[in-house]
Protein backbone atom coordinates (compact mmCIF):
# COMPACT_ATOMS: atom_id res chain seq x y z
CA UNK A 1 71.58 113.62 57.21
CA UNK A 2 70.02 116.69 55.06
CA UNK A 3 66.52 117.29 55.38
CA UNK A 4 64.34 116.88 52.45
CA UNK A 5 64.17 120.65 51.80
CA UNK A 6 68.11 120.63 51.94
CA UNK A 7 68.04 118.37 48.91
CA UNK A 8 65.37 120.10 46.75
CA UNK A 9 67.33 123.33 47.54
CA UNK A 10 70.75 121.44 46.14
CA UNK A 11 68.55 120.32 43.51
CA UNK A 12 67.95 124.06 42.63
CA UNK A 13 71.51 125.12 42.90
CA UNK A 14 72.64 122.53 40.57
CA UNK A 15 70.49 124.24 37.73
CA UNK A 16 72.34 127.61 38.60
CA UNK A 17 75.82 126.22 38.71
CA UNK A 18 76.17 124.25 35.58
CA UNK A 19 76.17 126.21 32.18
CA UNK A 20 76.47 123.09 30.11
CA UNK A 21 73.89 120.61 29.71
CA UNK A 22 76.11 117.65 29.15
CA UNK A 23 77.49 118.31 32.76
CA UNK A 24 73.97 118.66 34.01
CA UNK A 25 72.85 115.52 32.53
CA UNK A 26 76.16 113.78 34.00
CA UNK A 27 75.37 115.38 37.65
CA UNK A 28 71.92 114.27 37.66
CA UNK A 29 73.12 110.79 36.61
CA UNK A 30 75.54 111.02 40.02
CA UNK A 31 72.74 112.97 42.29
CA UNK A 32 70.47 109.78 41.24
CA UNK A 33 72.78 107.20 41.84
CA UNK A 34 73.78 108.40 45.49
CA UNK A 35 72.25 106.61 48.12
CA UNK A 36 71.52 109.34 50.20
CA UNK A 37 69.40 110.85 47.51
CA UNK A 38 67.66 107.63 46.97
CA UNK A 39 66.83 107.85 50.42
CA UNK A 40 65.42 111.61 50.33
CA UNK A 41 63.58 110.61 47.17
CA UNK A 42 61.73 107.48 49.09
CA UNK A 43 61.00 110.21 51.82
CA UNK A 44 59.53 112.64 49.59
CA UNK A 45 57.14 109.64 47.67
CA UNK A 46 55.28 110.36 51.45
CA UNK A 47 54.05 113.74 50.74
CA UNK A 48 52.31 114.54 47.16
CA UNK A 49 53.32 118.25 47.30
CA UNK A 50 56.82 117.76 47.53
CA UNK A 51 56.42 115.36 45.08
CA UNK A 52 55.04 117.37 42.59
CA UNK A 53 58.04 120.20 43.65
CA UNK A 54 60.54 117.31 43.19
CA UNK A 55 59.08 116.13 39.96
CA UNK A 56 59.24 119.58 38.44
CA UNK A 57 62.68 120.05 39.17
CA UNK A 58 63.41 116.98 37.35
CA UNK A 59 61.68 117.65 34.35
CA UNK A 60 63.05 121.30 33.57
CA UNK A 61 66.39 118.64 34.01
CA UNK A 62 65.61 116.41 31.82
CA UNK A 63 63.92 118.56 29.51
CA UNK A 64 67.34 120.80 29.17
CA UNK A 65 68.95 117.87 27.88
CA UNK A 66 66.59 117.00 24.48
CA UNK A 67 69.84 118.27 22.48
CA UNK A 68 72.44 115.97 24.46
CA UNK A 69 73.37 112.43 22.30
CA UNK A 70 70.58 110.18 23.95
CA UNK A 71 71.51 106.76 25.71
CA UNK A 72 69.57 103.45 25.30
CA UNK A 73 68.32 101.22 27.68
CA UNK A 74 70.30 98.37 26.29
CA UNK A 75 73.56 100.11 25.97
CA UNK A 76 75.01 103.59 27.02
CA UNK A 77 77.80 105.54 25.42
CA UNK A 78 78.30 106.74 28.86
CA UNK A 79 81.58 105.30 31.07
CA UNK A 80 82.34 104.55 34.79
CA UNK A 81 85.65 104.96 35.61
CA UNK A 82 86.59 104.75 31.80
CA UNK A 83 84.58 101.46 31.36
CA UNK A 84 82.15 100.75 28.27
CA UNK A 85 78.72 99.52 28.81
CA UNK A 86 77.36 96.72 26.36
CA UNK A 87 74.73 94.72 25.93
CA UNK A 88 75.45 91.04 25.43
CA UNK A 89 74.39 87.68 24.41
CA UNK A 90 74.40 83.74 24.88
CA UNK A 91 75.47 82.22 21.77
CA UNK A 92 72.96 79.00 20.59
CA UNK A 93 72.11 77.36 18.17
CA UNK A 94 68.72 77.46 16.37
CA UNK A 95 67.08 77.71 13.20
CA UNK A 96 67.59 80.86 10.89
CA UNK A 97 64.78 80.31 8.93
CA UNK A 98 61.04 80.41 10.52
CA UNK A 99 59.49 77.44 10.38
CA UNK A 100 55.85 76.42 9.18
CA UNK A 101 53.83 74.96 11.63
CA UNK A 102 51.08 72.75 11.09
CA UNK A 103 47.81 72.32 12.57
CA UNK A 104 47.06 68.20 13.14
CA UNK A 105 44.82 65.64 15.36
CA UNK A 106 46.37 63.42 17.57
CA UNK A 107 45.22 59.58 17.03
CA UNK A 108 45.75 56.08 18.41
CA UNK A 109 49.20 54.98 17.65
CA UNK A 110 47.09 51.50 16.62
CA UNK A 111 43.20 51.12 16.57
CA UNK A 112 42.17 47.31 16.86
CA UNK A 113 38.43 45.55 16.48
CA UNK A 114 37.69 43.32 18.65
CA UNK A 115 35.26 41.17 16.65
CA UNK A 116 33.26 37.80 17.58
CA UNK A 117 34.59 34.51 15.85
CA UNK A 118 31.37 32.78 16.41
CA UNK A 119 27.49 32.66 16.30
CA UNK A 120 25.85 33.49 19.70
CA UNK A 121 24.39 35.80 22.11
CA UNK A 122 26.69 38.20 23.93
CA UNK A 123 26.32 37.54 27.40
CA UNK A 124 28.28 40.28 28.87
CA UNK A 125 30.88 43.39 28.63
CA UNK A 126 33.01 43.25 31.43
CA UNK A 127 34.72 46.85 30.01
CA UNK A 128 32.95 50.10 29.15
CA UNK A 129 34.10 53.61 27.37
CA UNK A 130 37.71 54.81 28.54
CA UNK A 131 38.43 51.66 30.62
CA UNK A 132 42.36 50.50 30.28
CA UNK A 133 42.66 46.79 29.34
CA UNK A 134 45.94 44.71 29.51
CA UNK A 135 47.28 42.55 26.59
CA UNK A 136 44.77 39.14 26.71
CA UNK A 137 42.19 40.39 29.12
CA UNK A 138 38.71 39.03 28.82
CA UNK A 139 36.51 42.31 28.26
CA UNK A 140 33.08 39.41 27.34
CA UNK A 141 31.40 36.70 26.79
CA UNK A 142 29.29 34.82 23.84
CA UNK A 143 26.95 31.88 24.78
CA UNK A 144 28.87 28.56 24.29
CA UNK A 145 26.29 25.95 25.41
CA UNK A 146 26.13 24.69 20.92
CA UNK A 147 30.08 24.76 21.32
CA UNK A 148 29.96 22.37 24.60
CA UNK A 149 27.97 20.38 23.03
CA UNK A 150 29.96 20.02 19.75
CA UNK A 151 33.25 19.46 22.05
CA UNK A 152 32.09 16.34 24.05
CA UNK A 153 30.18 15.06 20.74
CA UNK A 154 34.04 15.33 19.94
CA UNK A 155 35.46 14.20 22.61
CA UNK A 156 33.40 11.11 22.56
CA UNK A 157 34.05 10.08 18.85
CA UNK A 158 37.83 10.09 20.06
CA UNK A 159 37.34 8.13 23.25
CA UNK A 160 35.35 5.28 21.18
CA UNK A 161 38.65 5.73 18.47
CA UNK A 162 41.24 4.80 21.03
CA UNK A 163 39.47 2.32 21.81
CA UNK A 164 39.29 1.06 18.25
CA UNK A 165 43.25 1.10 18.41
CA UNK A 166 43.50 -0.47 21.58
CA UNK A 167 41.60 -3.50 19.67
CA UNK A 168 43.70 -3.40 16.85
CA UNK A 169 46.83 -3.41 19.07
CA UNK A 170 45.29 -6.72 20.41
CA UNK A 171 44.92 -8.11 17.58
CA UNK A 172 48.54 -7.45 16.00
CA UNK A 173 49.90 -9.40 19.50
CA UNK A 174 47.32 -12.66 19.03
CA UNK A 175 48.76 -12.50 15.45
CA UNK A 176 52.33 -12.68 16.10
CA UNK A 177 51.56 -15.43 18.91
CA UNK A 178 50.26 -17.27 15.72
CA UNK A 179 53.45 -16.09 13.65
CA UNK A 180 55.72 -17.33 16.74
CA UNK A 181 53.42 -20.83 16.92
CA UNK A 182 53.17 -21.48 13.48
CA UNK A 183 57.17 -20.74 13.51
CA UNK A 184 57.51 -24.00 16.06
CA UNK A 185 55.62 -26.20 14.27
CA UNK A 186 57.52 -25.56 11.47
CA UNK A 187 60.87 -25.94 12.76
CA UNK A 188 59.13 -29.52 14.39
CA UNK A 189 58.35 -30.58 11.00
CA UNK A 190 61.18 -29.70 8.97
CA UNK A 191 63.70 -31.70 11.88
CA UNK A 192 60.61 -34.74 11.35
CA UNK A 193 60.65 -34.82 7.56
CA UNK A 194 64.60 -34.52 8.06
CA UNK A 195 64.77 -37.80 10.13
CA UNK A 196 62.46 -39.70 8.02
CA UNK A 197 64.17 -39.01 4.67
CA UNK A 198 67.22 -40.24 6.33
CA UNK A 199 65.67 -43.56 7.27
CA UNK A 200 64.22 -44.03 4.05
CA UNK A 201 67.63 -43.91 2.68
CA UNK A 202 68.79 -46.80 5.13
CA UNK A 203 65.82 -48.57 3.74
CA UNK A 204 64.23 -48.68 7.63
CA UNK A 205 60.99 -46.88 6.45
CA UNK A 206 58.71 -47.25 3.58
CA UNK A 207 58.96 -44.63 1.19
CA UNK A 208 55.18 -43.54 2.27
CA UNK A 209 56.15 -42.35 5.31
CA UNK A 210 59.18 -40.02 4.43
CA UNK A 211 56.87 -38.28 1.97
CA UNK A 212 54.34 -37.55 4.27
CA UNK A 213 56.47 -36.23 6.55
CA UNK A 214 57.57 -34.07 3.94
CA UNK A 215 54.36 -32.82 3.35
CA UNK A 216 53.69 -32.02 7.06
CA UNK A 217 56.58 -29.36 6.54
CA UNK A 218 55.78 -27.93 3.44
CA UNK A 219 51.75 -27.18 5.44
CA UNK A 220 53.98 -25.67 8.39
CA UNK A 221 55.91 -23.87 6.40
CA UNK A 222 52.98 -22.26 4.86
CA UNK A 223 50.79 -21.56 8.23
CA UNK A 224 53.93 -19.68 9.15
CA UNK A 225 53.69 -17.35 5.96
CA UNK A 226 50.19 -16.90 6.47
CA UNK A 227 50.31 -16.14 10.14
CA UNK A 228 52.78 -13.13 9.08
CA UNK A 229 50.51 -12.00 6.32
CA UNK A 230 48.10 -11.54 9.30
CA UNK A 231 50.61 -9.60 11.22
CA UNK A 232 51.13 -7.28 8.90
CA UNK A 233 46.98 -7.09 8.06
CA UNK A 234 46.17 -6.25 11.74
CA UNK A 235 49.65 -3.70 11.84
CA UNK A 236 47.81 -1.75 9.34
CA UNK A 237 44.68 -1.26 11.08
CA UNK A 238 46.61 -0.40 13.98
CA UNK A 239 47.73 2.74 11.92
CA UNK A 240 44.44 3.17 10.23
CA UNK A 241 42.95 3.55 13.67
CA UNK A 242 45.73 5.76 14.52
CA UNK A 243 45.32 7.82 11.59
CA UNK A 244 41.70 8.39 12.91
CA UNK A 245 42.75 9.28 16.05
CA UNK A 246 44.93 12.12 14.80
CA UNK A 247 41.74 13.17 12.67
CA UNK A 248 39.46 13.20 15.10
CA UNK A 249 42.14 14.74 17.69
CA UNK A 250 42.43 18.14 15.32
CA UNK A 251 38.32 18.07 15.48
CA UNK A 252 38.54 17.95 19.10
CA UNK A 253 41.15 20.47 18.93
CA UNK A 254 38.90 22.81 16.96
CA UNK A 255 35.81 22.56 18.51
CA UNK A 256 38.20 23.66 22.01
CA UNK A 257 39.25 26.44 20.00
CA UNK A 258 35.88 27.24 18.82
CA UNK A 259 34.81 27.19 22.50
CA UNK A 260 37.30 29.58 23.40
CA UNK A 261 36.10 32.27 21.42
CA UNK A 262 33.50 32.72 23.59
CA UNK A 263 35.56 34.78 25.39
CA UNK A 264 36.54 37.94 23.71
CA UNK A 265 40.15 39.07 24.82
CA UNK A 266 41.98 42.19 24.22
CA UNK A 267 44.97 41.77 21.32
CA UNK A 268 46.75 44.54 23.13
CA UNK A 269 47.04 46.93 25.79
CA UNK A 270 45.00 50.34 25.41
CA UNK A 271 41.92 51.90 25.96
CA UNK A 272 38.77 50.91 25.41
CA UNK A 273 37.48 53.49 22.23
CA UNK A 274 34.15 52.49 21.65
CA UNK A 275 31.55 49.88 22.42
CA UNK A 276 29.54 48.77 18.90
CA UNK A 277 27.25 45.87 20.42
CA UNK A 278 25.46 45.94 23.97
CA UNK A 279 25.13 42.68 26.42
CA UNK A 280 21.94 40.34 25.00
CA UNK A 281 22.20 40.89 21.26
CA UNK A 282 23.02 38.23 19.17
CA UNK A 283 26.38 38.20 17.12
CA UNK A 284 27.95 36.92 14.18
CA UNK A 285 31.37 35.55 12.99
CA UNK A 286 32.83 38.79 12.00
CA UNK A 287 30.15 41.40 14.08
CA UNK A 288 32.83 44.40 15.31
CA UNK A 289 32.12 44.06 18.83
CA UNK A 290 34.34 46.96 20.86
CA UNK A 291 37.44 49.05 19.47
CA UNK A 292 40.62 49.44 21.55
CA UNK A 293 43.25 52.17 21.07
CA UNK A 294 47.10 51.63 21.38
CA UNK A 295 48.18 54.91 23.65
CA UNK A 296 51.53 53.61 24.47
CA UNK A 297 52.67 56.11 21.31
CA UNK A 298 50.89 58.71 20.11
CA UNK A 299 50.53 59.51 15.81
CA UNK A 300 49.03 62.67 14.62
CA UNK A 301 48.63 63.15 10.65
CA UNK A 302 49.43 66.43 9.06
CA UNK A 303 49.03 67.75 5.24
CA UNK A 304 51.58 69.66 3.91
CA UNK A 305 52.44 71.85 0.83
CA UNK A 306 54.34 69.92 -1.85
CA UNK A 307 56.49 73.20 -1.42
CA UNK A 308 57.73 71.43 1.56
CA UNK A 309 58.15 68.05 0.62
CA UNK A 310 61.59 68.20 -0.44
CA UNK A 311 62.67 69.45 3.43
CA UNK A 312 61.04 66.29 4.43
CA UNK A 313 62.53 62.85 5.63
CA UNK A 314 61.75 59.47 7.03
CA UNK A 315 63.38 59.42 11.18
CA UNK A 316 63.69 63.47 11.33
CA UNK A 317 62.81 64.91 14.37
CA UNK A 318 59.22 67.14 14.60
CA UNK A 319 58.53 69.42 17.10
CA UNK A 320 55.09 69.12 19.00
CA UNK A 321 52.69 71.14 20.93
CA UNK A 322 49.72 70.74 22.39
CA UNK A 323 47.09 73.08 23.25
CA UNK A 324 45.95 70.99 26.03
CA UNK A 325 49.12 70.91 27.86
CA UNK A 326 50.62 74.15 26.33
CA UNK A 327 53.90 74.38 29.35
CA UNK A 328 55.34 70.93 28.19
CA UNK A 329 56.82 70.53 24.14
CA UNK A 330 57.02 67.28 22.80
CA UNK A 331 59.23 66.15 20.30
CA UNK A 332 58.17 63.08 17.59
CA UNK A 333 59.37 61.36 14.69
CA UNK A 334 58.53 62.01 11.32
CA UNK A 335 57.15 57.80 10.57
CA UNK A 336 55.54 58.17 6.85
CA UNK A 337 54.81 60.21 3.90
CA UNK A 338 52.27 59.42 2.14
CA UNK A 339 53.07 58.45 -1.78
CA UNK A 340 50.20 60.20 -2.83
CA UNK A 341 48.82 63.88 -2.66
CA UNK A 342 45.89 65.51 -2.97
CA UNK A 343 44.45 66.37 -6.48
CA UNK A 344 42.93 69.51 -5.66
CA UNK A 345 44.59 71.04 -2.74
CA UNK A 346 48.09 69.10 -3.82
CA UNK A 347 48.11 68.93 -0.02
CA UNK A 348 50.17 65.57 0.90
CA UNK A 349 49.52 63.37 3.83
CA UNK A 350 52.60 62.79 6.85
CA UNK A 351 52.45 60.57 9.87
CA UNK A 352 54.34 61.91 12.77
CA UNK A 353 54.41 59.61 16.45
CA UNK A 354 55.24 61.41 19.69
CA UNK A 355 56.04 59.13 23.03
CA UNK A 356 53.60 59.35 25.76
CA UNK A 357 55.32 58.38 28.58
CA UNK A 358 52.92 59.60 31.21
CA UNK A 359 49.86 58.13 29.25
CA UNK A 360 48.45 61.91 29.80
CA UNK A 361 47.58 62.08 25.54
CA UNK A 362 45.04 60.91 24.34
CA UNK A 363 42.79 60.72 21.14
CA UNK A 364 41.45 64.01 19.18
CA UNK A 365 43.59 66.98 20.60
CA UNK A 366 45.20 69.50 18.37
CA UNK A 367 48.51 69.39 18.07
CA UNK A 368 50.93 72.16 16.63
CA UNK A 369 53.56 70.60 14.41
CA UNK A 370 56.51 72.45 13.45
CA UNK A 371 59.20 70.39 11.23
CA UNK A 372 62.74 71.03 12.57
CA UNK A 373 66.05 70.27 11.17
CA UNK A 374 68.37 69.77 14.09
CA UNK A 375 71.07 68.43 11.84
CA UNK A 376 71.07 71.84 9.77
CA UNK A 377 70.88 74.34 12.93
CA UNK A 378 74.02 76.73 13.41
CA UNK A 379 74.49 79.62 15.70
CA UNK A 380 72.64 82.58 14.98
CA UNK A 381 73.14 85.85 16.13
CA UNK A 382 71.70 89.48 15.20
CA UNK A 383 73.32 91.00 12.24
CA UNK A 384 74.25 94.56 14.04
CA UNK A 385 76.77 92.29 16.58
CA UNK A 386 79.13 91.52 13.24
CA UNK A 387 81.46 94.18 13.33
CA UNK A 388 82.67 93.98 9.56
CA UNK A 389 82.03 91.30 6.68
CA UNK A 390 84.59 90.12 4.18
CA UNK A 391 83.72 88.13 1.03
CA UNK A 392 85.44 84.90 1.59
CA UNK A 393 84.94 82.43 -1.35
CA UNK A 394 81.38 81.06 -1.45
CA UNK A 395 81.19 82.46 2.74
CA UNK A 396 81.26 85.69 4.19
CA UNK A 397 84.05 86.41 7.26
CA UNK A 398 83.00 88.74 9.91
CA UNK A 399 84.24 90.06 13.53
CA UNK A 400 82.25 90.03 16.34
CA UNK A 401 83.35 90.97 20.16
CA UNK A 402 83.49 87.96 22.67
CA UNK A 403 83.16 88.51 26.34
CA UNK A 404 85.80 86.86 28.31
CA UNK A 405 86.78 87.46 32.40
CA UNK A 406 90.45 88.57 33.04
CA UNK A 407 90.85 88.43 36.87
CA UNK A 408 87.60 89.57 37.59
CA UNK A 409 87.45 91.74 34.89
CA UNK A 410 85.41 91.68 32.07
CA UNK A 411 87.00 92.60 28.84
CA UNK A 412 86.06 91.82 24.94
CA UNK A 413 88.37 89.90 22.60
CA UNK A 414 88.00 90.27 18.67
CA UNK A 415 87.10 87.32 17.30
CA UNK A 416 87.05 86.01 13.55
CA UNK A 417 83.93 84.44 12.16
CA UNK A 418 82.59 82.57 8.99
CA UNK A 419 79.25 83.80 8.29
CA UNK A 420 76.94 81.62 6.37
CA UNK A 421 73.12 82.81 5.47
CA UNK A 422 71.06 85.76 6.37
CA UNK A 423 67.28 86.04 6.89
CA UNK A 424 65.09 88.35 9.11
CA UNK A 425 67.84 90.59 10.48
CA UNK A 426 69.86 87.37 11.85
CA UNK A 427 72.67 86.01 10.17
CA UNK A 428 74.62 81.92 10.62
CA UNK A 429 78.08 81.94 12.06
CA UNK A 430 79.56 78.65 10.99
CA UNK A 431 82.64 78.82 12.78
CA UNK A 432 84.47 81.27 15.46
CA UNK A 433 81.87 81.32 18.08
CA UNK A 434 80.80 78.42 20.22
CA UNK A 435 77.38 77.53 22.22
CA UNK A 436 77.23 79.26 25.48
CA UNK A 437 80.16 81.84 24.93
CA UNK A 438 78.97 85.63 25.32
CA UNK A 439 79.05 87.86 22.53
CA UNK A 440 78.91 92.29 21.97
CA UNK A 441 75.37 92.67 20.74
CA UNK A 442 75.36 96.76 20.76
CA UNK A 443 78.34 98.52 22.48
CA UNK A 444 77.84 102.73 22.82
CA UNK A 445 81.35 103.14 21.13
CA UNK A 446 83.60 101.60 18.75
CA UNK A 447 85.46 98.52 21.14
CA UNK A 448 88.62 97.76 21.01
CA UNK A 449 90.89 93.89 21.40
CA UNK A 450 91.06 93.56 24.76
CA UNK A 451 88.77 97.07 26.21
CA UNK A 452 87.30 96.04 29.42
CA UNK A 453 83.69 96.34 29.64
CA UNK A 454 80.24 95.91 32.08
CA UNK A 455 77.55 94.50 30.64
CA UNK A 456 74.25 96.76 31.05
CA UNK A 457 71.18 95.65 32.77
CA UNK A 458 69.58 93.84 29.81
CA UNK A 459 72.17 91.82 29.14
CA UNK A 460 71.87 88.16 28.83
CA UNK A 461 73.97 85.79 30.81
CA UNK A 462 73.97 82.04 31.70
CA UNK A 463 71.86 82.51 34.67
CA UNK A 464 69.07 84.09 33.55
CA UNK A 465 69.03 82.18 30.21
């Protein structure tokens, strides 16, 4: 191996030897490149005097090639064994034109009041600030001794009721016992008056005797009518008495319902918001007692130009951030837009609701909305990787260069492209190029259909997307 002072010597002799400066530049691009001088350089980082020696040498180098064409860090005119260097690109899709984002509060995807139904004194919160309730879950209580009361003054009105219909039910079977008696007797009497008339017509009674007879029919006959008059009397205080019952069953029905308001129960699942009334006040049918927040979705309201109403629609997809979890993007739905704007700013309100999964959001972050068109997004590359552009009806057609590997080779392949719009030094290939193919973004030559080619050091490829 060559001592360090071997290779600043070399160094020297290199100057000497080479008239040009394009073949000094070239050797210098060789000396750095070899391993052995990589080496000797590492060695000679040890001592700061040969470093300043070494550093010299390079500069009157470097300095004797201002006049030479200059190379790029992205892509060098330069070859290796005859090979072009280029810098490439992923293709993707994305959205030419920049999108305006909005600034926005997130909210409660619903709010809901828990209010008292009844009079009373609150006995107790069984929930406080930030506490998570389930759907149903008592979070207090309202004195209910006045609603006991009323329920077993109820209670007992329906007990005595029943018993009211119980009599009448008694009364409708002594009355058809009396229907079914009263039937007997007549059926007695009519065969009796029967039997008698038939005598009197063989002249073995007296006529005074068939006709009474007769008469003792006709009387049975009429208790019978009677007694089923009475049935149907009693049969309709039977339902009165029902009737009643049913009446008196919806009062006890209410005042249970009543009762039950005494406990105050969540509507839904959320978070508790805010507490309005503290443990021994007294409340009233209607006094807001706690709020609870829905955070199962999250909504955040935005105002936006009526310049930008017309890119708008109901179910679009919104992109998200937050500044309180700024690694992590959310994406929403665009829910409503409001019908009416603002008068003086012309500023018109938009509802937007994001998931929240992990229950991590909650209530009066800002949030960074930027409106996003994913049906509308096309490739887009730089405008300096189309190679030409052709008018093509209402479309432009373009080449660009796409990277393909030939048995372990990489080489380019022309490829024909429609181009649609242009807009910050980017341009819209509509068809040609697909998602995730790699395209010529600078080359340090003209390329030809089917060159091979390395891709520089700054190119982009699939594994360091």
């Amino acid at each position: 191996m060559y001592n360090q002072r071997q290779h600043f010597n070399l160094a020297k002799q290199v100057l000497k030897k080479e008239n040009t400066k394009i073949k000094q530049c070239f050797y210098i691009e060789n000396i750095l490149e070899n391993k052995l001088l990589t080496k000797t350089k590492n060695s000679l980082l040890r001592s700061s005097s040969i470093l300043c020696g070494f550093h010299l040498a390079i500069s009157l180098l470097i300095a004797s090639c201002d006049s030479a064409p200059k190379e790029t860090a992205q892509a060098t005119s330069k070859r290796r064994g005859g090979v072009t260097a280029v810098d490439t690109a992923i293709a993707k899709k994305a959205q030419l034109d920049k999108q305006i984002s909005y600034i926005g509060t997130t909210l409660p995807y619903r709010k809901i009041s828990v209010r008292s139904q009844i009079e009373g004194q609150l006995l107790a919160l069984n929930v406080d600030v930030g506490d998570k309730v389930s759907q149903g879950y008592i979070v207090g209580l309202i004195d209910d001794s006045l609603l006991k009361s009323s329920l077993n003054k109820a209670e007992a009105e329906l007990a005595a009721l029943n018993s009211e219909v119980a009599r009448a039910n008694t009364q409708v079977s002594n009355a058809l016992t009396e229907v079914e008696t009263a039937r007997i007797q007549l059926q007695q009497a009519t065969s009796d008056a029967q039997r008698q008339q038939k005598l009197l017509s063989e002249g073995a009674i007296a006529q005074q005797l068939a006709e009474q007879s007769r008469t003792e029919a006709q009387t049975a006959a009429k208790a019978l009518r009677l007694a089923e008059k009475q049935v149907q009397t009693e049969r309709q205080a039977v339902a009165a008495a029902k009737g009643r019952v049913v009446a008196q069953k919806a009062v006890v029905a209410q005042a249970k319902e009543r009762k039950s308001y005494a406990k105050l129960t969540s509507p839904i699942a959320g978070v508790v918001l805010e507490k309005i009334i503290e443990p021994g006040n007294l409340v009233q049918p209607g006094n807001e007692i706690i709020k609870i927040g829905d955070f199962s979705k999250v909504k955040i309201e935005v105002q936006v130009s009526e310049l930008e109403l017309g890119k708008l629609k109901i179910g679009q997809s919104v992109k998200v951030l937050l500044d309180a979890y700024p690694n992590k993007k959310y994406v929403g739905t665009l829910k409503r837009i409001s019908p009416a704007a603002n008068s003086t700013a012309r500023l018109i309100p938009v509802e937007i609701v994001i998931p929240n999964i992990e229950n991590k959001i909650g209530s009066g972050l800002l949030a960074r909305v930027n409106f996003q068109d994913t049906l509308r997004q096309q490739i887009v590359v730089p405008i300096r990787a189309i190679q030409t552009e052709d008018k093509l009806g209402s479309n432009l057609q373009g080449k660009i260069f796409v990277v393909v590997e030939d048995e372990n080779k990489k080489k380019v392949e022309a490829r024909n492209v429609i181009l649609g719009d242009k807009a910050d030094g980017k341009i819209e290939v509509l068809s040609g190029l697909q998602p995730g193919e790699s395209y010529v973004v600078r080359s340090g030559k003209p390329l030809k259909d089917g060159e091979n080619v390395r891709l520089s050091i700054l190119s982009e490829t699939k594994s360091n997307e």
